[in-house]
C-alpha atoms as a PDB file:
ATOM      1  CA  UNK A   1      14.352  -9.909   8.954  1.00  0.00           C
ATOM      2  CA  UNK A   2      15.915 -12.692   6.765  1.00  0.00           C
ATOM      3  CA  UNK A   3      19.755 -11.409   7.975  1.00  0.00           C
ATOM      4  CA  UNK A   4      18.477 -11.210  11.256  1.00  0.00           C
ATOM      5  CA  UNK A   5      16.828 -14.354  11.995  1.00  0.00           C
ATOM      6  CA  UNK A   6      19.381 -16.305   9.790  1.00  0.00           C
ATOM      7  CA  UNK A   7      20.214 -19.149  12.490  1.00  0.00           C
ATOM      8  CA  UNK A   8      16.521 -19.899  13.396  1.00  0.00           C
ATOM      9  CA  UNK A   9      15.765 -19.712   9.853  1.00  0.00           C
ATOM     10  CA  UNK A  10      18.022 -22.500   8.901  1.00  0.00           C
ATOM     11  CA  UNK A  11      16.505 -24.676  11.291  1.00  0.00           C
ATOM     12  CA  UNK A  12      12.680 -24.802   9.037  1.00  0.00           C
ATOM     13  CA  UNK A  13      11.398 -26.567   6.493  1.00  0.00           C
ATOM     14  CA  UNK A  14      10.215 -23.420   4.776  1.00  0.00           C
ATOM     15  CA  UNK A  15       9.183 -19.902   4.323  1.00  0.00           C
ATOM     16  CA  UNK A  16       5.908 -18.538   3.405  1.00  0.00           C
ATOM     17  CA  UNK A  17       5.662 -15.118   2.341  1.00  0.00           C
ATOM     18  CA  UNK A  18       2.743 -12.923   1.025  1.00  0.00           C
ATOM     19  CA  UNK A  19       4.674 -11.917  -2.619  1.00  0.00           C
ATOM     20  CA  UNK A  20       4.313 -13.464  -6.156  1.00  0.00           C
ATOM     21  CA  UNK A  21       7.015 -14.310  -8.576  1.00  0.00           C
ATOM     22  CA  UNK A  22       6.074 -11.601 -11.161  1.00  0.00           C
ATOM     23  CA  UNK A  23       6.425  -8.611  -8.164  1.00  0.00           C
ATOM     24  CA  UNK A  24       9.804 -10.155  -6.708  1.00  0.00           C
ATOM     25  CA  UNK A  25      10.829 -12.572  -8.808  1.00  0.00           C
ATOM     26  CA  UNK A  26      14.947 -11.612  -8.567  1.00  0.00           C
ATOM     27  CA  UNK A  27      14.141 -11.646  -4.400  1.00  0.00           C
ATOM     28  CA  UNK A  28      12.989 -14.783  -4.713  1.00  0.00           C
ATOM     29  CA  UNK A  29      15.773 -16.369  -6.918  1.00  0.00           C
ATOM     30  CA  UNK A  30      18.173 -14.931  -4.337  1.00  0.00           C
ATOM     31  CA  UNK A  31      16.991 -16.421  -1.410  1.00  0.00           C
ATOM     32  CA  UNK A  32      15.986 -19.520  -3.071  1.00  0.00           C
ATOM     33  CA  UNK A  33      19.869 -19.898  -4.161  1.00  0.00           C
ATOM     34  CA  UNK A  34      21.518 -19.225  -1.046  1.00  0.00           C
ATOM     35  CA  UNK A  35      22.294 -15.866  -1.967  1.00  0.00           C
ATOM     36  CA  UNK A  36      21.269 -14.392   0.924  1.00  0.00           C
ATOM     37  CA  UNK A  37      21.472 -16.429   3.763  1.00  0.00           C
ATOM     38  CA  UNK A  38      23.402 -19.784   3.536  1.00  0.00           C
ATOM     39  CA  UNK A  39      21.316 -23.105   4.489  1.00  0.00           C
ATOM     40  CA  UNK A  40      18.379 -21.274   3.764  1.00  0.00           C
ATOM     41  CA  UNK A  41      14.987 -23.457   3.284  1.00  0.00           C
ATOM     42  CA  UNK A  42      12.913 -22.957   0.343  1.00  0.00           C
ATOM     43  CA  UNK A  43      10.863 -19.798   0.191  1.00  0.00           C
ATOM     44  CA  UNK A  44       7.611 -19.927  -1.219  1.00  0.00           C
ATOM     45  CA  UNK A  45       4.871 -16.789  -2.320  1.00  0.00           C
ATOM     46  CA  UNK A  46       1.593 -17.684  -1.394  1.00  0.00           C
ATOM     47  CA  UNK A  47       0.246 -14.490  -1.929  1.00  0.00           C
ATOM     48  CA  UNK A  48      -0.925 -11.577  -2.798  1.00  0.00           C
ATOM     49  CA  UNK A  49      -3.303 -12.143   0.226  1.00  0.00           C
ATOM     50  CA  UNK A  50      -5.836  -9.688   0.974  1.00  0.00           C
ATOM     51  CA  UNK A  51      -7.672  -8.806   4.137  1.00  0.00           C
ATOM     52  CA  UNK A  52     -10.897 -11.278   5.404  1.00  0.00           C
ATOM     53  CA  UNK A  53     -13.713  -9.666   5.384  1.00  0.00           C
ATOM     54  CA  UNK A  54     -14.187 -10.301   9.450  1.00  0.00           C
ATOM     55  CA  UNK A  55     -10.849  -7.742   9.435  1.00  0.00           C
ATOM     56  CA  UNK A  56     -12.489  -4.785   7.530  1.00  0.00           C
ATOM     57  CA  UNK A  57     -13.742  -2.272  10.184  1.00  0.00           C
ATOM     58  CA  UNK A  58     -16.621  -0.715   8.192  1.00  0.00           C
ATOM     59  CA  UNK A  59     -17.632  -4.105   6.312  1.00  0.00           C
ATOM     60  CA  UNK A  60     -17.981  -1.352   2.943  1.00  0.00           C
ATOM     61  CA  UNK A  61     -21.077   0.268   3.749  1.00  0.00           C
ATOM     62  CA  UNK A  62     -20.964   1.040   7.254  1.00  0.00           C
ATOM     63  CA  UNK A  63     -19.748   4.274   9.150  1.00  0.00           C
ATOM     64  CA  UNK A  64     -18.219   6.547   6.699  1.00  0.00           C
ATOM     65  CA  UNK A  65     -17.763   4.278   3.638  1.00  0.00           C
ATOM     66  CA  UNK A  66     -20.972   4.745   2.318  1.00  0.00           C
ATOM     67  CA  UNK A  67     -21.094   8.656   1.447  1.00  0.00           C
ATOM     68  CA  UNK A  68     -17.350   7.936   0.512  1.00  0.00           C
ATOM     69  CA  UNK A  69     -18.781   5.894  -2.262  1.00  0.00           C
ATOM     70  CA  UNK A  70     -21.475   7.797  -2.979  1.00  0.00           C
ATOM     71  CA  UNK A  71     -18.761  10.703  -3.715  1.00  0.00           C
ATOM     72  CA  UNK A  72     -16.563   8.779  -5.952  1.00  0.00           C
ATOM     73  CA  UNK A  73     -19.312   7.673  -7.927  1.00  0.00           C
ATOM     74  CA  UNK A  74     -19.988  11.364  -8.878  1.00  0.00           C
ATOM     75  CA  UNK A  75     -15.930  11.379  -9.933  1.00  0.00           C
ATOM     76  CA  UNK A  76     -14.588  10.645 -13.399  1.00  0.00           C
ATOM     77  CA  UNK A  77     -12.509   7.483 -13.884  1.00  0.00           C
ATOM     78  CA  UNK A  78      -9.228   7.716 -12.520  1.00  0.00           C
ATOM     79  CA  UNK A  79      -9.064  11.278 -12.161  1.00  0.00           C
ATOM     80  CA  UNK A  80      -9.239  11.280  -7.750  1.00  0.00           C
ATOM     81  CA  UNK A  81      -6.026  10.516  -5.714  1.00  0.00           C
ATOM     82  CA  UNK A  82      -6.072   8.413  -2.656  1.00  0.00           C
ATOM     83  CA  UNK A  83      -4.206   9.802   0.544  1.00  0.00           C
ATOM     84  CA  UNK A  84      -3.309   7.461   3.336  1.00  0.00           C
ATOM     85  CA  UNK A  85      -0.065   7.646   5.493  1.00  0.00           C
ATOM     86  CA  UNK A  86      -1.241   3.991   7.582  1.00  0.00           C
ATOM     87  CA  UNK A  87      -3.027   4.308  10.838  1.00  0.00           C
ATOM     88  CA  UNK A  88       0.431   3.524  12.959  1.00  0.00           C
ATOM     89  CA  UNK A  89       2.668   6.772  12.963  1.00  0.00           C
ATOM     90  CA  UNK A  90       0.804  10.186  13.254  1.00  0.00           C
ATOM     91  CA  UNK A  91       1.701  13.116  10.760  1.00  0.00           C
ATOM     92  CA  UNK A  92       3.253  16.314  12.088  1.00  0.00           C
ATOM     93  CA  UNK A  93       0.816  19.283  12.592  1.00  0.00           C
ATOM     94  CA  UNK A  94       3.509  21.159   9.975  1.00  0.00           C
ATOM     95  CA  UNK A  95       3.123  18.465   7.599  1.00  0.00           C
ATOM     96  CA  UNK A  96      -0.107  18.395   7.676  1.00  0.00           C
ATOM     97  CA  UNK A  97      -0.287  22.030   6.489  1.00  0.00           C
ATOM     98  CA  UNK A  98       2.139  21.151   3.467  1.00  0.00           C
ATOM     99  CA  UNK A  99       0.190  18.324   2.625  1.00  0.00           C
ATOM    100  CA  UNK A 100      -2.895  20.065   2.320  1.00  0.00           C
ATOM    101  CA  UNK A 101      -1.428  22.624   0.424  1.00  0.00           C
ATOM    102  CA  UNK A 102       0.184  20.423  -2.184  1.00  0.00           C
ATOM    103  CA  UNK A 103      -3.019  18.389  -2.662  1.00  0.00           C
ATOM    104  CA  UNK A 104      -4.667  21.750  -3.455  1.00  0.00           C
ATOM    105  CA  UNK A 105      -2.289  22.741  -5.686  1.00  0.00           C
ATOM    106  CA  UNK A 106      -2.186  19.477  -7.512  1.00  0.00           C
ATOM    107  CA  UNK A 107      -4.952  19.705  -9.662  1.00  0.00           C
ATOM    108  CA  UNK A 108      -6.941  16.563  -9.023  1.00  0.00           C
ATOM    109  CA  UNK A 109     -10.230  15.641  -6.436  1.00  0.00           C
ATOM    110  CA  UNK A 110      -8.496  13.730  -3.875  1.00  0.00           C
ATOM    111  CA  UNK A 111      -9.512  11.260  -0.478  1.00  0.00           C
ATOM    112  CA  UNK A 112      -7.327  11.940   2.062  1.00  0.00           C
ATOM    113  CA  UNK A 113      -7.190   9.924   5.539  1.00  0.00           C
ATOM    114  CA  UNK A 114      -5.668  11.876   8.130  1.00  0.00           C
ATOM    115  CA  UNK A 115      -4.464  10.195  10.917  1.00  0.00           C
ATOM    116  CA  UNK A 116      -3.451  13.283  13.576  1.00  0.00           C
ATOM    117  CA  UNK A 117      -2.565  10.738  16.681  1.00  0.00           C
ATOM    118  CA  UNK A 118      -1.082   7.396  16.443  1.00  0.00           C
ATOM    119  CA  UNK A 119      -4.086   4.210  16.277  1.00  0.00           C
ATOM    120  CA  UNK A 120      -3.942   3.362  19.765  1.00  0.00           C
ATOM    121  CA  UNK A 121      -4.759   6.721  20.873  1.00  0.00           C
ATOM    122  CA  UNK A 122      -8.212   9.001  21.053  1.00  0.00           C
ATOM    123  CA  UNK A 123      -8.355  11.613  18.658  1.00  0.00           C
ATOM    124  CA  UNK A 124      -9.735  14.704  20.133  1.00  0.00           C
ATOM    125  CA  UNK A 125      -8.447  17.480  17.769  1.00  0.00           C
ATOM    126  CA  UNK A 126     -10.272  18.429  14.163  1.00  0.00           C
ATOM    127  CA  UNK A 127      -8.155  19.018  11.333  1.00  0.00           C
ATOM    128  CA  UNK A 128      -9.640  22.349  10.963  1.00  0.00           C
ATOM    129  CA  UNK A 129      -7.931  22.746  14.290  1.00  0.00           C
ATOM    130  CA  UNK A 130      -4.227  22.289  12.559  1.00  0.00           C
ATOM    131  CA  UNK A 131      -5.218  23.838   8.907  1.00  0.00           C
ATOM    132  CA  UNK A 132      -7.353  26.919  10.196  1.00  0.00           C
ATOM    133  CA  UNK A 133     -10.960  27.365   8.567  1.00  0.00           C
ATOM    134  CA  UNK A 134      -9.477  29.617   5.205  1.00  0.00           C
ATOM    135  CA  UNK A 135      -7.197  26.275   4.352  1.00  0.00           C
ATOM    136  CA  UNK A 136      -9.923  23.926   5.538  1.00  0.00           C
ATOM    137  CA  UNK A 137     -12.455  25.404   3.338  1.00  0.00           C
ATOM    138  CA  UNK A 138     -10.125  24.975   0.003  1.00  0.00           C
ATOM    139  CA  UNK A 139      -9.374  21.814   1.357  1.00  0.00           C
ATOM    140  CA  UNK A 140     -13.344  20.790   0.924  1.00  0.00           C
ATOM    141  CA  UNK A 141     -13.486  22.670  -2.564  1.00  0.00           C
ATOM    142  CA  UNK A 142     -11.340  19.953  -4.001  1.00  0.00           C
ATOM    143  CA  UNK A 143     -11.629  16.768  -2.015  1.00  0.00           C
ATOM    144  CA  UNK A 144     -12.846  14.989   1.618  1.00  0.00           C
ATOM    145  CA  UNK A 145     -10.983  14.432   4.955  1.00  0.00           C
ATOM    146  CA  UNK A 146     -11.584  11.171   7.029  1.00  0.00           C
ATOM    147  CA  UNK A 147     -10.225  10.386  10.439  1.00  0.00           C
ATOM    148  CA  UNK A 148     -12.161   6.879  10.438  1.00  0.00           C
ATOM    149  CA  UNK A 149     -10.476   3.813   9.404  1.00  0.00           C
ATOM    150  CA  UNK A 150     -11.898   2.977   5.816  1.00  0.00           C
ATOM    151  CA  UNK A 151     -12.382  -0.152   3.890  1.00  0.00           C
ATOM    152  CA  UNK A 152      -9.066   0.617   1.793  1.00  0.00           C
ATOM    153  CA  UNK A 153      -9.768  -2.310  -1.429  1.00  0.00           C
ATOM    154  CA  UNK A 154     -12.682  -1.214  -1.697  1.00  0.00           C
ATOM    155  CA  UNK A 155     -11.159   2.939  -2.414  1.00  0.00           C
ATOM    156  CA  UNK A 156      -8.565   1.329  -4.250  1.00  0.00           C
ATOM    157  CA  UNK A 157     -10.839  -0.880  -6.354  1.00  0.00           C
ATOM    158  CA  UNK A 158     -13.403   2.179  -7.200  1.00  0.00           C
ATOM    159  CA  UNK A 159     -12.875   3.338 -10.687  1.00  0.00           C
ATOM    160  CA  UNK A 160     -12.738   6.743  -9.859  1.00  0.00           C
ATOM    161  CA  UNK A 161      -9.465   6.207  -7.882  1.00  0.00           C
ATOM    162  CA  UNK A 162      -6.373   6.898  -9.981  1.00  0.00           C
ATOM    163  CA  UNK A 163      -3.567   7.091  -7.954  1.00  0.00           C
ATOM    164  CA  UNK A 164      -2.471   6.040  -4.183  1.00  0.00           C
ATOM    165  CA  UNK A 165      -0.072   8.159  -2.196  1.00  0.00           C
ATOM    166  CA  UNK A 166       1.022   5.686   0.610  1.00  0.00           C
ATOM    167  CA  UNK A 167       3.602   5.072   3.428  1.00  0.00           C
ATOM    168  CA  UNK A 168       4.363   1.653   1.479  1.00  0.00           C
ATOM    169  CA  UNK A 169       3.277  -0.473   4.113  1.00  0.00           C
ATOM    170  CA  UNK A 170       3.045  -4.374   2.947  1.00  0.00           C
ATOM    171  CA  UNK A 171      -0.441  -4.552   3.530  1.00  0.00           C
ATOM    172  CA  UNK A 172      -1.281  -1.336   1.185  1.00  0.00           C
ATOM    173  CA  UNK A 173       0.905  -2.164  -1.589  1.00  0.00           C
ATOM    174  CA  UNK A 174      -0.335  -5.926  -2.457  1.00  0.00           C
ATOM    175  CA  UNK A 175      -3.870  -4.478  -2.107  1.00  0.00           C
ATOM    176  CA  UNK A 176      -2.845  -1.833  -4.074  1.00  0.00           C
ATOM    177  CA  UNK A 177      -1.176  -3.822  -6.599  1.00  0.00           C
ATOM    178  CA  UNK A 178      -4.327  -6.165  -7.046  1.00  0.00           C
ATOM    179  CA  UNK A 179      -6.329  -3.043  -7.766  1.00  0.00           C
ATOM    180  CA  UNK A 180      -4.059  -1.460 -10.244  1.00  0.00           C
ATOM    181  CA  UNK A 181      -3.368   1.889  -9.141  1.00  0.00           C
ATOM    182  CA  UNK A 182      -0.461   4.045  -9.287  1.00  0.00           C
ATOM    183  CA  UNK A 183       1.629   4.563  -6.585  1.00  0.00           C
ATOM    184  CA  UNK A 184       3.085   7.417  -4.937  1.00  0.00           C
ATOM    185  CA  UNK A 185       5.373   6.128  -1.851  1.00  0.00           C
ATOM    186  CA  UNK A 186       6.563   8.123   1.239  1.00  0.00           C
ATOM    187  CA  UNK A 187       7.870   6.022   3.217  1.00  0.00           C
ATOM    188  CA  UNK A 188       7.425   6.289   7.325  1.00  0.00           C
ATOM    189  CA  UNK A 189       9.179   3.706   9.030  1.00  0.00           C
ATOM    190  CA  UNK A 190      10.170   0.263   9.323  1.00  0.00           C
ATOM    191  CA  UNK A 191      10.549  -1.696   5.949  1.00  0.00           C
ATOM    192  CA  UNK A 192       8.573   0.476   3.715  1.00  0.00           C
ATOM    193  CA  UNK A 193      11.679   1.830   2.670  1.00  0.00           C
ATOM    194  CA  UNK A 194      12.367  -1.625   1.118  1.00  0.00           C
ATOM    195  CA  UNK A 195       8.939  -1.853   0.205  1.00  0.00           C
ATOM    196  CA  UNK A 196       9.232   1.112  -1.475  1.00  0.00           C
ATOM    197  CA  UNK A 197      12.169  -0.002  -4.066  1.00  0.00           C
ATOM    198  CA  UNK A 198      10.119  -3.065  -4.651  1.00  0.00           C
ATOM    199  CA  UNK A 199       7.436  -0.473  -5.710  1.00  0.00           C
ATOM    200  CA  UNK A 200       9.882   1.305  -7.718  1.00  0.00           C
ATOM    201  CA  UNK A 201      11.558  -1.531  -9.102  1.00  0.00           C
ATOM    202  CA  UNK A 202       8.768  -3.491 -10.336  1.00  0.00           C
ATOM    203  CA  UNK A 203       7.753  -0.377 -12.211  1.00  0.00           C
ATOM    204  CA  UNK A 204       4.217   0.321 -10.132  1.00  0.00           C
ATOM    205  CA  UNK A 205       5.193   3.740  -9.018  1.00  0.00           C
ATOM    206  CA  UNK A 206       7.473   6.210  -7.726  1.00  0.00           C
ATOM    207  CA  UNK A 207       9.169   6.334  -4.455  1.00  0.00           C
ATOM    208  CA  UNK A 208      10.163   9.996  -3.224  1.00  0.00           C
ATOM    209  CA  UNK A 209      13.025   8.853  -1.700  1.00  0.00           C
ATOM    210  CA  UNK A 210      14.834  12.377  -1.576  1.00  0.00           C
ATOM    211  CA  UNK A 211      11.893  13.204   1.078  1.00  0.00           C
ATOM    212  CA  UNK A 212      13.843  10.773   3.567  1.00  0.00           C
ATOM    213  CA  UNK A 213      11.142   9.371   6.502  1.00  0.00           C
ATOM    214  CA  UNK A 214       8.014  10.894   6.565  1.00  0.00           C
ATOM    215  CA  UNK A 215       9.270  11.774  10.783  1.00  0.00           C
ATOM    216  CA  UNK A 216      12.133  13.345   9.786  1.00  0.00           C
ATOM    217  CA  UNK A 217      11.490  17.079   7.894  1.00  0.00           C
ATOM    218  CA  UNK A 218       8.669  18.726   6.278  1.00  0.00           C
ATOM    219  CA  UNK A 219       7.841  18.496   2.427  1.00  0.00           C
ATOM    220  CA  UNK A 220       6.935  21.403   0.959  1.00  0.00           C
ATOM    221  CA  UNK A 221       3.216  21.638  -0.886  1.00  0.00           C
ATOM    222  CA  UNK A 222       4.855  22.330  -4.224  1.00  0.00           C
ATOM    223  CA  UNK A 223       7.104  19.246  -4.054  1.00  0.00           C
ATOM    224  CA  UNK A 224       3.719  17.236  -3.045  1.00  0.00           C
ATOM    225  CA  UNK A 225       1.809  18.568  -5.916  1.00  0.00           C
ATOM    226  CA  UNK A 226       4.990  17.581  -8.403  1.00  0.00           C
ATOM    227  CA  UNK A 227       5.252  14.472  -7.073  1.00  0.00           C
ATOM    228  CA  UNK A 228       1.918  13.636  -7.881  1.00  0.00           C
ATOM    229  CA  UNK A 229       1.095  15.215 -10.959  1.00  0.00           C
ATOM    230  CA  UNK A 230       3.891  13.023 -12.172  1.00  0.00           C
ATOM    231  CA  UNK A 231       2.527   9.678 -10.583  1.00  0.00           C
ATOM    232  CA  UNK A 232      -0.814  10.621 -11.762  1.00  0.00           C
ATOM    233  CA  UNK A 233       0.114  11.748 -15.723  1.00  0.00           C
ATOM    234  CA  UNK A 234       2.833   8.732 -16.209  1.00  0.00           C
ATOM    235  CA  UNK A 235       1.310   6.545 -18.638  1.00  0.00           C
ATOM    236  CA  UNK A 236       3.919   3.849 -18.305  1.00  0.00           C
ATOM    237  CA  UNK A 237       3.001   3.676 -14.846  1.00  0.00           C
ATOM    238  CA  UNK A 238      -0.272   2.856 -15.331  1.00  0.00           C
ATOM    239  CA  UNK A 239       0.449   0.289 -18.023  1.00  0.00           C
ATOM    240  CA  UNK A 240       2.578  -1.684 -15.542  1.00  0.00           C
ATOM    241  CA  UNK A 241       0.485  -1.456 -12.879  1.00  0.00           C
ATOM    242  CA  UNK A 242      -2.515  -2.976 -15.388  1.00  0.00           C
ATOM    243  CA  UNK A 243      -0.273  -5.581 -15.958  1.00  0.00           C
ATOM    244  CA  UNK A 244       1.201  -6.833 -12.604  1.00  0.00           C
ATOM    245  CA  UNK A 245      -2.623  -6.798 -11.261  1.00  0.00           C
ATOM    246  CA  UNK A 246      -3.781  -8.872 -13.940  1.00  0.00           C
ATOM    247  CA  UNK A 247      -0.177 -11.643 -12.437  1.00  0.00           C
ATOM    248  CA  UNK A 248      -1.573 -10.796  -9.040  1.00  0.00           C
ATOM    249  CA  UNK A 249      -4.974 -12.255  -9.510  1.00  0.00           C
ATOM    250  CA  UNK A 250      -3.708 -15.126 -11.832  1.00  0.00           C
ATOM    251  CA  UNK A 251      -1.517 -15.480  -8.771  1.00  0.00           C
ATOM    252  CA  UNK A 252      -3.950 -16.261  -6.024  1.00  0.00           C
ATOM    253  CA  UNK A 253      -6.673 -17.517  -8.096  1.00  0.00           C
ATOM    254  CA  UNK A 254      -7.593 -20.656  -8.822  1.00  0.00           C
ATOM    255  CA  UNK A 255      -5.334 -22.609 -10.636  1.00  0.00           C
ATOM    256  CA  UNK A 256      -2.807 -19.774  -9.633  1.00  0.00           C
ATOM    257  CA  UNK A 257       0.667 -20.343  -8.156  1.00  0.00           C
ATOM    258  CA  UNK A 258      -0.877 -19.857  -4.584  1.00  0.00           C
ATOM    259  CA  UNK A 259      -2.872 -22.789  -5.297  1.00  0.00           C
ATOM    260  CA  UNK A 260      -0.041 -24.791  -6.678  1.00  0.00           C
ATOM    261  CA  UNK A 261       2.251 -24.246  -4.267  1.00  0.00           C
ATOM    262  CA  UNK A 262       0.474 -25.552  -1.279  1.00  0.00           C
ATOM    263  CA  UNK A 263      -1.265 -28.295  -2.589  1.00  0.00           C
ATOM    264  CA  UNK A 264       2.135 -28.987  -3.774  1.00  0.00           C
ATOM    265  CA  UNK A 265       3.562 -29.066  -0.280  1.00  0.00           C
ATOM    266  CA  UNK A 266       0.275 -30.781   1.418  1.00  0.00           C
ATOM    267  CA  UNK A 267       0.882 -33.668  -1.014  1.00  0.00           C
ATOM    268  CA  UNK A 268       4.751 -33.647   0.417  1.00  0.00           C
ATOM    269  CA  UNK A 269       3.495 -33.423   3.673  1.00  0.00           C
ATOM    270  CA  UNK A 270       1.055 -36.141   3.552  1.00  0.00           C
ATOM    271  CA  UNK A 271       4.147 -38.408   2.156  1.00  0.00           C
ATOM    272  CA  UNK A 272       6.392 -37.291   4.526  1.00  0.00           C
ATOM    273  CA  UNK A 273       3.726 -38.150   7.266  1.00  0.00           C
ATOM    274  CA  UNK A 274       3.268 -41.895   6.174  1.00  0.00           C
ATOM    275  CA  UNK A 275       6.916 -42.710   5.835  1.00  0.00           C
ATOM    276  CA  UNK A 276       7.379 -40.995   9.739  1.00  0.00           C
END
């Protein structure tokens, strides 16, 4: 976005984006310096922002949310594994089947939102449908399906929740990163291929980059299971990720950089205002 908006970019006074210096500080520094785009006006990280609670669909106890919370509360802390691909691309019938089987396989209780049709379409097929009833039933000996949109901070901020496999949308990872969860990333389109090296990078979880786009071929069950065994036993991981949500709330709390930086720039305004 920043290489391809370059001119009009040049032309502001500045650049908010929802990040914090302890997630991308080197990003930051680049742009900052001209490293990136020359003429470029200051960038500054308001964030991590999180969702308003006018924009959650279930407002936590509504629709499905409430059993969901009723079964992780029976779960052991950080022992289930969160599933969600994003409610934008829909997940082949084939990998579907894979999926299922490496979540099986995998060892831990696990929440997994299926999306079979992309969100501005009706779903009128049941996974049972895709898996067959012998797959479906080991499916439900382990863990719960959802085709609802759920109220994703509050999964991620259950104790019971260990671990997030995600498409690495923006959106998931900063409200994944004030939780404190692993991450598992699979990429499906658009920047979360980027968003998934920041992931990697900043030392949050793992990106399974060898598995390309989540469009493109079909990952086998075992590689699924691997993948998250290994997200879900790395201690390191979850060390880092205990520490960068502890900068994430300092950053958009009170007193936080957030806060600093705008008040910063509504003094600035206010001057520049008087002397116009």
């Amino acid at each position: 976005m920043m290489m391809e908006d370059s001119l009009k970019l040049t032309k502001l006074d500045g650049v908010f984006i929802n990040s914090f210096e302890e997630l991308e500080g080197e990003a930051l520094a680049a742009l900052n310096e001209g490293k990136v785009v020359r003429g470029m006006p200051p960038v500054y990280a308001i964030g991590p922002l999180m969702t308003c609670e006018f924009e959650n669909v279930d407002q936590g106890q509504k629709g499905c949310m409430s059993w969901i919370l009723e079964w992780l509360n029976e779960r052991a802390e950080g022992s289930v594994v969160y599933v969600s691909l994003g409610s934008r691309t829909e997940t082949r019938r084939e990998q579907i089947k894979d999926m299922a089987l490496g979540l099986i396989e995998c060892g831990y209780s696990f929440l997994w939102v299926v999306k079979l049709k992309r969100v501005d379409r009706e779903e009128d097929e049941g996974l049972e449908d895709v898996l067959g009833s012998e797959l479906m039933g080991k499916v439900r000996e382990r863990g719960v399906v959802v085709k609802e949109f759920v109220d994703q901070m509050k999964i991620l901020g259950h104790p019971a929740v260990g671990g997030f496999v995600t498409h690495g949308g923006w959106n998931s990872i900063t409200e994944n990163i004030r939780e404190g969860v692993n991450i598992l990333t699979w990429p499906q389109g658009g920047d979360q291929k980027i968003n998934a090296e920041v992931v990697r990078m900043s030392g949050v979880g793992i990106w399974a980059e060898e598995w390309g786009w989540g469009t493109q071929k079909v990952v086998e069950g075992k590689e699924i299971a691997k993948r998250i065994k290994e997200m879900m036993s790395n201690e390191s991981l979850r060390v880092k990720a205990g520490e960068m949500k502890e900068a994430a709330r300092k950053a958009c709390g009170v007193g936080g950089s957030c806060e600093v930086i705008v008040k910063r720039l509504i003094e600035e305004w206010k001057r520049n205002a008087q002397v116009n």
